[in-house]
N, C-alpha and C. Protein backbone atom coordinates (compact mmCIF):
# COMPACT_ATOMS: atom_id res chain seq x y z
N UNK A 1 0.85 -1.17 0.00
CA UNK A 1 0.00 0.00 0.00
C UNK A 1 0.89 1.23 0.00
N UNK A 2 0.90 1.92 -0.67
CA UNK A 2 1.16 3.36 -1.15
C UNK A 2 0.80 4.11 0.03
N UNK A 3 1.33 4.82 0.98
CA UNK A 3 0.88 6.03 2.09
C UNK A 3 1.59 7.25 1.48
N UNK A 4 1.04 8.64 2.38
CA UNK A 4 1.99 9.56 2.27
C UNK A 4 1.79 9.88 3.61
N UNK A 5 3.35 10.15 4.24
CA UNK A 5 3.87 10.37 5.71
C UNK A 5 3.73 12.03 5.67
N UNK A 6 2.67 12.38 7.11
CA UNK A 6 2.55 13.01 7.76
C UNK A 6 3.30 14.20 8.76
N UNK A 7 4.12 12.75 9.10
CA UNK A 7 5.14 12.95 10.14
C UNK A 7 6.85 12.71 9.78
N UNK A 8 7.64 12.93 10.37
CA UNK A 8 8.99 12.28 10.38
C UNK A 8 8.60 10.42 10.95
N UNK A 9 9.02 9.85 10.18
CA UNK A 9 9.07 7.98 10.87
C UNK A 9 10.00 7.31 10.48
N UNK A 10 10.53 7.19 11.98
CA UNK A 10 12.34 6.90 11.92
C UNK A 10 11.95 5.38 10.75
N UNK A 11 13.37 5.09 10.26
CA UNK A 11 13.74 3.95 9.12
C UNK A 11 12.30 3.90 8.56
N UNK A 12 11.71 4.58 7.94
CA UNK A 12 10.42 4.69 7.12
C UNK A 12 10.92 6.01 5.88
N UNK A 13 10.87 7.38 6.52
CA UNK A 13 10.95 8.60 5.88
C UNK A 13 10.59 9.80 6.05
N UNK A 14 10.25 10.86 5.43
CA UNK A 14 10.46 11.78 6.02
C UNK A 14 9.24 12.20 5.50
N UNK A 15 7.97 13.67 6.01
CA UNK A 15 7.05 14.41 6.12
C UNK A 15 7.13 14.58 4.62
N UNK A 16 5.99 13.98 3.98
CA UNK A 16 5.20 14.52 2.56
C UNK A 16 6.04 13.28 1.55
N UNK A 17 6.89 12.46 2.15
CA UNK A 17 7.31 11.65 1.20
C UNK A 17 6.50 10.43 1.10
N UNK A 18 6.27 9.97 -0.49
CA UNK A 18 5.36 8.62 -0.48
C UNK A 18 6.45 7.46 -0.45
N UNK A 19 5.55 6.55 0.43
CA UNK A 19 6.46 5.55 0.75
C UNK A 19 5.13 4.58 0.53
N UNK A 20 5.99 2.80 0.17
CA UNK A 20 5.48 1.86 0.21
C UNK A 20 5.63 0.81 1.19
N UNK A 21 4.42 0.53 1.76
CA UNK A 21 4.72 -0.03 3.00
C UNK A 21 3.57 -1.24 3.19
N UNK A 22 3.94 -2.45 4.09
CA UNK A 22 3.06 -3.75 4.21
C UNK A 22 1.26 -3.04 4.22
N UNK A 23 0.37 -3.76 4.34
CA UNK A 23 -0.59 -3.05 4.58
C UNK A 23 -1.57 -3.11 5.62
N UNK A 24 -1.09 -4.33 6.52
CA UNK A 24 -1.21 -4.29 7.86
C UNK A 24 -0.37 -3.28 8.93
N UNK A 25 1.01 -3.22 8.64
CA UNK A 25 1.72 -1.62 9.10
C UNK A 25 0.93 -0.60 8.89
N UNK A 26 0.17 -0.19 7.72
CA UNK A 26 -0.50 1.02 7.24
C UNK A 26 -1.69 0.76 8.05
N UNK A 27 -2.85 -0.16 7.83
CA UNK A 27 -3.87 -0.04 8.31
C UNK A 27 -4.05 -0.07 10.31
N UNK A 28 -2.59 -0.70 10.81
CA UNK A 28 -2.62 -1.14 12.10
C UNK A 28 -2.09 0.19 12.91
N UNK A 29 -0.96 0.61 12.31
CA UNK A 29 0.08 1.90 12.90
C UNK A 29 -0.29 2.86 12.37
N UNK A 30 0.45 3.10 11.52
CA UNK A 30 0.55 4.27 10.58
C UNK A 30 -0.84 5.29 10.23
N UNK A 31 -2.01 4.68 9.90
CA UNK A 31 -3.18 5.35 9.95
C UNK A 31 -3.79 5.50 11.04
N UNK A 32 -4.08 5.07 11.94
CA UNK A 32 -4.66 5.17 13.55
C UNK A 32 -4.23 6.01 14.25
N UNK A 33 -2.86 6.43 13.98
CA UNK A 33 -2.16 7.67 14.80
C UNK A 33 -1.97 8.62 14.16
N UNK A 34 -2.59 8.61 12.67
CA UNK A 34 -2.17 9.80 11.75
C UNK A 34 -0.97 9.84 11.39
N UNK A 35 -0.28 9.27 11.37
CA UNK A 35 1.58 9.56 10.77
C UNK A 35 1.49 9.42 9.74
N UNK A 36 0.63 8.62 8.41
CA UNK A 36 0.33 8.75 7.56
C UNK A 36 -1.44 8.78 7.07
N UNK A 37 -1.48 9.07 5.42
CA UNK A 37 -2.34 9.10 4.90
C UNK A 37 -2.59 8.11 3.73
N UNK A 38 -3.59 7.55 3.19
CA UNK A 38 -3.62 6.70 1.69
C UNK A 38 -2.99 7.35 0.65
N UNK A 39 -2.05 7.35 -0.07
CA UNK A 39 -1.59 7.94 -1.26
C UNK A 39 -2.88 8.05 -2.15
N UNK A 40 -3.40 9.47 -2.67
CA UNK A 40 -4.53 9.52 -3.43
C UNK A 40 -4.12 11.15 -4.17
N UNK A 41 -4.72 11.38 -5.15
CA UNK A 41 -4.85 12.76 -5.44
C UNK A 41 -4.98 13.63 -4.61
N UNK A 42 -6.22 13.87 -4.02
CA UNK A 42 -7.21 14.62 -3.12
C UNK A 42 -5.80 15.07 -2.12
N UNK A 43 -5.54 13.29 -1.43
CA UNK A 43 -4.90 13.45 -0.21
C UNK A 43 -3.05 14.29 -0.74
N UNK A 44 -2.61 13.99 -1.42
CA UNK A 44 -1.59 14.67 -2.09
C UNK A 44 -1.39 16.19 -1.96
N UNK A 45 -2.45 17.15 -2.45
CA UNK A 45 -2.87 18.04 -2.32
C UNK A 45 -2.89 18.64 -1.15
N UNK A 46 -4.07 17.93 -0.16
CA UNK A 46 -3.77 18.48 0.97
C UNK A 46 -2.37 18.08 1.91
N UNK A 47 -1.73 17.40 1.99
CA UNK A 47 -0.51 16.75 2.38
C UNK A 47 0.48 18.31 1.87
N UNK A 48 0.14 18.91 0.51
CA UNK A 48 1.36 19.87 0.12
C UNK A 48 1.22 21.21 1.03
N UNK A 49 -0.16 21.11 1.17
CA UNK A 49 -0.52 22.49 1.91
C UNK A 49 -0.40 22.84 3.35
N UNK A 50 -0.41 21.34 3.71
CA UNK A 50 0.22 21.24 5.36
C UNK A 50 1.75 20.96 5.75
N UNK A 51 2.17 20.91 4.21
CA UNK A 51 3.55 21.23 4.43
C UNK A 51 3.81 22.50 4.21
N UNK A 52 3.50 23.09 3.67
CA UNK A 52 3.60 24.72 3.27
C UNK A 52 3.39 25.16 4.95
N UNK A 53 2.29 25.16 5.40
CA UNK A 53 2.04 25.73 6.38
C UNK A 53 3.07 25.38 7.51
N UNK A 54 3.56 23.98 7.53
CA UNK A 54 4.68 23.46 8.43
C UNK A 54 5.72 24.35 8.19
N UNK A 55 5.90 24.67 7.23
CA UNK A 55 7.54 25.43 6.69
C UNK A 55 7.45 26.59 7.01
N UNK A 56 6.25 27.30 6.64
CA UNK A 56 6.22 28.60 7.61
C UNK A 56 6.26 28.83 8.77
N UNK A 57 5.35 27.64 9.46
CA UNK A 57 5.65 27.72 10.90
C UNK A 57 7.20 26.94 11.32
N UNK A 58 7.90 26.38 10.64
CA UNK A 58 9.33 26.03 11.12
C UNK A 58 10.21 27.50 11.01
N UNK A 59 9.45 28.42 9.84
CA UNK A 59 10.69 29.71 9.86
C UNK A 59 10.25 30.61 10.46
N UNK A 60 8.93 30.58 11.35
CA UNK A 60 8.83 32.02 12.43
C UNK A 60 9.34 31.21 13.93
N UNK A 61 9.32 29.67 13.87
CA UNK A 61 9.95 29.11 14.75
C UNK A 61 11.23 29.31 15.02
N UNK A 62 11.92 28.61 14.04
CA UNK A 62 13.62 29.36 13.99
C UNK A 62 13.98 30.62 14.07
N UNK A 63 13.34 31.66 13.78
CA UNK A 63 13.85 33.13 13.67
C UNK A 63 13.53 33.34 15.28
N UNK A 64 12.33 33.31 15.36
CA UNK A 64 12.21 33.42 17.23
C UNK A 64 13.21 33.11 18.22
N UNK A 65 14.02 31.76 18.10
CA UNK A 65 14.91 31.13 18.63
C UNK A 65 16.07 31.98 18.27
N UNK A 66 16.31 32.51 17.32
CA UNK A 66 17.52 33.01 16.95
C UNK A 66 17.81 34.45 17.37
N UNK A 67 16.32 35.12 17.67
CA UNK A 67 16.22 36.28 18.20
C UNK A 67 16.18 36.28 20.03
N UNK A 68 15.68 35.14 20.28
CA UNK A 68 16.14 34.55 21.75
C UNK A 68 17.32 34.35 22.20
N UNK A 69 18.27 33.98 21.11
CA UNK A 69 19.46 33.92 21.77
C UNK A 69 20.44 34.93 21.44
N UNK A 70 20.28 35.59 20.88
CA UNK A 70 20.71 36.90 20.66
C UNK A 70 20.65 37.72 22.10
N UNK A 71 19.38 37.57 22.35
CA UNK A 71 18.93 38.60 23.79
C UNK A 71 19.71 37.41 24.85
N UNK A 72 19.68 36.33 25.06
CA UNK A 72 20.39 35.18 25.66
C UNK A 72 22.16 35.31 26.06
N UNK A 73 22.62 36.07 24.85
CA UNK A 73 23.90 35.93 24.57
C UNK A 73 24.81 36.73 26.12
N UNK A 74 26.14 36.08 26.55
CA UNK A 74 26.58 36.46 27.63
C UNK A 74 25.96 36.21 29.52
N UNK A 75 24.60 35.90 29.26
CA UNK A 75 23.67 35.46 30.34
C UNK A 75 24.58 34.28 31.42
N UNK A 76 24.84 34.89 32.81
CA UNK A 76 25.31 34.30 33.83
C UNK A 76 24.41 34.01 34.98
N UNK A 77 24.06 32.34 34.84
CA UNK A 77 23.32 31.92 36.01
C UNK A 77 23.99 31.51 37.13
N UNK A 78 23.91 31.88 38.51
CA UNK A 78 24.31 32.09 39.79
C UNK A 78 23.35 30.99 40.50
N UNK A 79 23.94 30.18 41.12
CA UNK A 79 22.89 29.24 42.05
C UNK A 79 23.56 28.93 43.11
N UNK A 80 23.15 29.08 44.20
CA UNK A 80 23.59 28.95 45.45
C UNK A 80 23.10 27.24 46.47
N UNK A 81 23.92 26.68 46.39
CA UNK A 81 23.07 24.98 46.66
C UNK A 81 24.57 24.83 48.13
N UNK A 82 23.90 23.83 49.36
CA UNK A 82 24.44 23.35 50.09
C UNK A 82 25.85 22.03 49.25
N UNK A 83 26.76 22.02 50.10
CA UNK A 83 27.69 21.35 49.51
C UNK A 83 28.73 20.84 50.62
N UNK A 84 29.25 19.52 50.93
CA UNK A 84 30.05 19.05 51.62
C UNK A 84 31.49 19.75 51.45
N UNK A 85 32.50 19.18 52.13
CA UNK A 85 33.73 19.23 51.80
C UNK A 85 34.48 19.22 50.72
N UNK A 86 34.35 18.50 50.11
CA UNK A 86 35.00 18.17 48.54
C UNK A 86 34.43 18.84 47.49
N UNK A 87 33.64 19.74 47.74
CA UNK A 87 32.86 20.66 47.13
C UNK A 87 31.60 19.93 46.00
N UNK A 88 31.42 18.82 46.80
CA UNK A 88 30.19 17.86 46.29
C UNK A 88 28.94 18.46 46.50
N UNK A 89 27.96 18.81 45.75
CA UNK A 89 26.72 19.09 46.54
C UNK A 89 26.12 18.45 47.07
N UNK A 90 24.98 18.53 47.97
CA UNK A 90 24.11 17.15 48.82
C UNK A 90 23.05 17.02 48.07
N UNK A 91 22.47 17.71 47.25
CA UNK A 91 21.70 17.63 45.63
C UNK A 91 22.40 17.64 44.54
N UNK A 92 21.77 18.12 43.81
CA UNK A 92 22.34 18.51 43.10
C UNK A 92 21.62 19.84 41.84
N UNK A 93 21.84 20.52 40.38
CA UNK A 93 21.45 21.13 39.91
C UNK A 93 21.03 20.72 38.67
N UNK A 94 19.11 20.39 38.31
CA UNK A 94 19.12 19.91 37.43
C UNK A 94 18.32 20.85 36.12
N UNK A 95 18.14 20.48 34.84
CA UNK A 95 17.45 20.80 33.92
C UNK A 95 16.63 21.58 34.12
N UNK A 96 15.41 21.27 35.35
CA UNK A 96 14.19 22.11 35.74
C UNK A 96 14.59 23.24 36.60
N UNK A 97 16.12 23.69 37.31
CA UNK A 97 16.19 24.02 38.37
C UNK A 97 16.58 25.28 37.04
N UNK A 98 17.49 25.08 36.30
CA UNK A 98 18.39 26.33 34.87
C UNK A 98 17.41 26.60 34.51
N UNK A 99 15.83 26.10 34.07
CA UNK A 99 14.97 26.84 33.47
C UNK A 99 14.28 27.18 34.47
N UNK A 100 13.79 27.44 35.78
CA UNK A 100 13.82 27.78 36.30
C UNK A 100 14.39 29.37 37.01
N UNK A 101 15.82 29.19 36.82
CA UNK A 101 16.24 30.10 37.07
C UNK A 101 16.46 31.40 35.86
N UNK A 102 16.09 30.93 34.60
CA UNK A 102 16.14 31.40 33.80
C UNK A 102 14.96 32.11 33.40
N UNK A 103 13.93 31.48 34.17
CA UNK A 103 12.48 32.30 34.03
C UNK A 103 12.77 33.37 34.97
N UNK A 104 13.32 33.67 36.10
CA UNK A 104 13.64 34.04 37.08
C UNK A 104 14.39 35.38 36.26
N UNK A 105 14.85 35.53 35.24
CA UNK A 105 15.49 36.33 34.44
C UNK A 105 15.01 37.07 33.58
N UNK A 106 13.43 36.42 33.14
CA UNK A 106 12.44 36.70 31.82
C UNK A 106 12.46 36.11 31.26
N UNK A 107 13.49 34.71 30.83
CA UNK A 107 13.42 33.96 29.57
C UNK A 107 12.55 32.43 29.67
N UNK A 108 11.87 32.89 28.95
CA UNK A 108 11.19 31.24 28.99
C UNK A 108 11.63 30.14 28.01
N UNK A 109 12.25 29.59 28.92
CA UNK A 109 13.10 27.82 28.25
C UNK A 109 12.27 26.84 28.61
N UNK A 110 11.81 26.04 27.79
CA UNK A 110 11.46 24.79 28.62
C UNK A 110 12.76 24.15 29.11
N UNK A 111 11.96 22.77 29.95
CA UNK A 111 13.21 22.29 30.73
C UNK A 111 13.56 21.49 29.65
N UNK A 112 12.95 21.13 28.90
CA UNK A 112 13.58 20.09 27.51
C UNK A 112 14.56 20.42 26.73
N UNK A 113 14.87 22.11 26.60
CA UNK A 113 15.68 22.49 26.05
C UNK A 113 16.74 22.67 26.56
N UNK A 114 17.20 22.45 27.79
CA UNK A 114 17.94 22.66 28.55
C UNK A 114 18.87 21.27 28.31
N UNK A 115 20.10 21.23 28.11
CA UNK A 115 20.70 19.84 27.50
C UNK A 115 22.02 19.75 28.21
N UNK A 116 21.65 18.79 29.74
CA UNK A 116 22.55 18.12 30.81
C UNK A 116 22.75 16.67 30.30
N UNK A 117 24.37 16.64 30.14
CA UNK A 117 24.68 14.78 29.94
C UNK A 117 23.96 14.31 31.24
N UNK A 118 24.73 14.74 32.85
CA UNK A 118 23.97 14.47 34.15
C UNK A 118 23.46 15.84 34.79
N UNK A 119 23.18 15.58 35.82
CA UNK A 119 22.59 16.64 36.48
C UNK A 119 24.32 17.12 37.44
N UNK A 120 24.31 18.55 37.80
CA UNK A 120 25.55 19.11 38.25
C UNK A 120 25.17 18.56 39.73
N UNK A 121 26.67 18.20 39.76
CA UNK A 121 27.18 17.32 41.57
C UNK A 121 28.03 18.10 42.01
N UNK A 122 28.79 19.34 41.34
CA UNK A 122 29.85 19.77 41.55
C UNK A 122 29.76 21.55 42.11
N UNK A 123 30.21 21.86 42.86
CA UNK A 123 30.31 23.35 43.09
C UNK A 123 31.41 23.95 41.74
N UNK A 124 30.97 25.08 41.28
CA UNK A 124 32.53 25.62 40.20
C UNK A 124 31.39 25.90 39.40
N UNK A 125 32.16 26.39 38.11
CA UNK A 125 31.66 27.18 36.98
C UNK A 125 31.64 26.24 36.14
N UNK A 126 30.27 25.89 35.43
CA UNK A 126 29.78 25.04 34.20
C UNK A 126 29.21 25.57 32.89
N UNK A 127 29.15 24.81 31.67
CA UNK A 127 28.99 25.36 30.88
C UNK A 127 28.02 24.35 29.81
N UNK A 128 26.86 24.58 29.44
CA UNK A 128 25.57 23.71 29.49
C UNK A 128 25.00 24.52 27.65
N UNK A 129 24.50 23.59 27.38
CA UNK A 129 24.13 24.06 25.77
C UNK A 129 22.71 24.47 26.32
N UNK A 130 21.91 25.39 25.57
CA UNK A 130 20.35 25.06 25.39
C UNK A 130 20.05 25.30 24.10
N UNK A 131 19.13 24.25 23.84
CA UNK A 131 18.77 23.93 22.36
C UNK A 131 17.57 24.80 22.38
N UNK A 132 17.59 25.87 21.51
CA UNK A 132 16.16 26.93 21.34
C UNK A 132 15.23 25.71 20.59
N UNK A 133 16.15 25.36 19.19
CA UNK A 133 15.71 24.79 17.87
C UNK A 133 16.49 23.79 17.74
N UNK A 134 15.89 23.41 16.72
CA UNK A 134 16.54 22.11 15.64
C UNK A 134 18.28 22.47 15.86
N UNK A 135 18.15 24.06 14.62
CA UNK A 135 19.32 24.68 14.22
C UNK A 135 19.85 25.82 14.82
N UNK A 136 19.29 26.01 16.22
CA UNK A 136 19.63 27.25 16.96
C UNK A 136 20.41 26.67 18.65
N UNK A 137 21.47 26.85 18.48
CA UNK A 137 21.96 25.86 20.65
C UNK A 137 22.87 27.77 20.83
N UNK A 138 23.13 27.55 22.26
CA UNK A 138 23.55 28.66 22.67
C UNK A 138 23.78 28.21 23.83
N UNK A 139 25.13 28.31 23.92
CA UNK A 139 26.30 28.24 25.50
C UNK A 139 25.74 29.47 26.77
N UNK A 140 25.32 28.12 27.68
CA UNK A 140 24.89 29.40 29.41
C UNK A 140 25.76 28.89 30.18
N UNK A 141 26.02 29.72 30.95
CA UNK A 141 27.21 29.74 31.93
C UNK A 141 26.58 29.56 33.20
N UNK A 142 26.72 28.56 34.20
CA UNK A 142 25.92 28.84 35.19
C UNK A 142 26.77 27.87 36.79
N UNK A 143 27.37 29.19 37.12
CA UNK A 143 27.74 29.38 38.42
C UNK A 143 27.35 28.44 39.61
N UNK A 144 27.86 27.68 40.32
CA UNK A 144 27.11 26.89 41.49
C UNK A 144 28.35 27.36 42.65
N UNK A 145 27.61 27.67 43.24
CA UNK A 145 28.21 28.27 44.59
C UNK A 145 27.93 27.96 45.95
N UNK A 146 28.62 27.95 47.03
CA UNK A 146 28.45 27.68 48.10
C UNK A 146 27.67 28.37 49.09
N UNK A 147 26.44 27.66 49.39
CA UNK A 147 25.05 28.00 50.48
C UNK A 147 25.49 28.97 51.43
N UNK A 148 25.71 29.69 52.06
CA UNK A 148 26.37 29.59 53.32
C UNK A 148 25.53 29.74 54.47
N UNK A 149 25.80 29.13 55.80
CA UNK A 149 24.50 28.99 56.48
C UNK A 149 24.40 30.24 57.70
């Protein structure tokens, strides 16, 4: 059966491309969740126009992000967390805590965009990507310092 994909579908293909696929995959997956459509005229058509509209909304998406990190650029986050001897913290500083503190600033990040291999264990100066976009990341600097009681 002939579909046209909706969506991105990993080892399948990519949004508006026709692909041929079993037709129990199509009728079981693929159509029930919308990721694809029946390859038809009609559906062709509309498939081009919701990509059009996708592409516009991917380039007021990206420009936003790009104008975010522009205003972003140089931004030093300061966090003050309890910490043992070895300058271990007894928490630590995670994903939700940088966007967080970053709302705390005006900027609204989700925490998804916020991109920790782990969460910070360490007192000292770190240096953490956040992904606006696809094609937009931007280096934050963010300080962990000692509580003092």
């Amino acid at each position: 059966m002939e579909v046209i994909l909706r969506e991105d579908v990993d080892k399948l293909g990519t949004r508006g491309q026709v692909v041929k696929v079993a037709n129990g995959y199509a009728r079981n997956f693929l159509l029930p969740k919308r990721l694809a459509v029946v390859a038809s005229e009609a559906n062709k058509k509309v498939i081009e126009q919701e990509r059009m509209a996708h592409v516009r909304r991917e380039a007021k998406e990206k420009s936003e992000a790009q104008d975010l990190s522009k205003l972003m650029t140089g931004v030093v986050l300061t966090m003050k967390r309890k910490a043992g001897d070895q300058e271990q913290l007894f928490g630590s500083v995670t994903a939700q805590d940088i966007s967080d503190a970053l709302a705390a600033k005006n900027f609204t990040v989700d925490r998804r965009k916020v991109h920790l291999d782990e969460p910070i264990k360490q007192l000292g100066e770190h240096t953490i990507n956040l992904r606006l976009h696809r094609e937009v990341s931007i280096p934050i600097q963010v300080n962990v310092l000692r509580e003092e009681e």
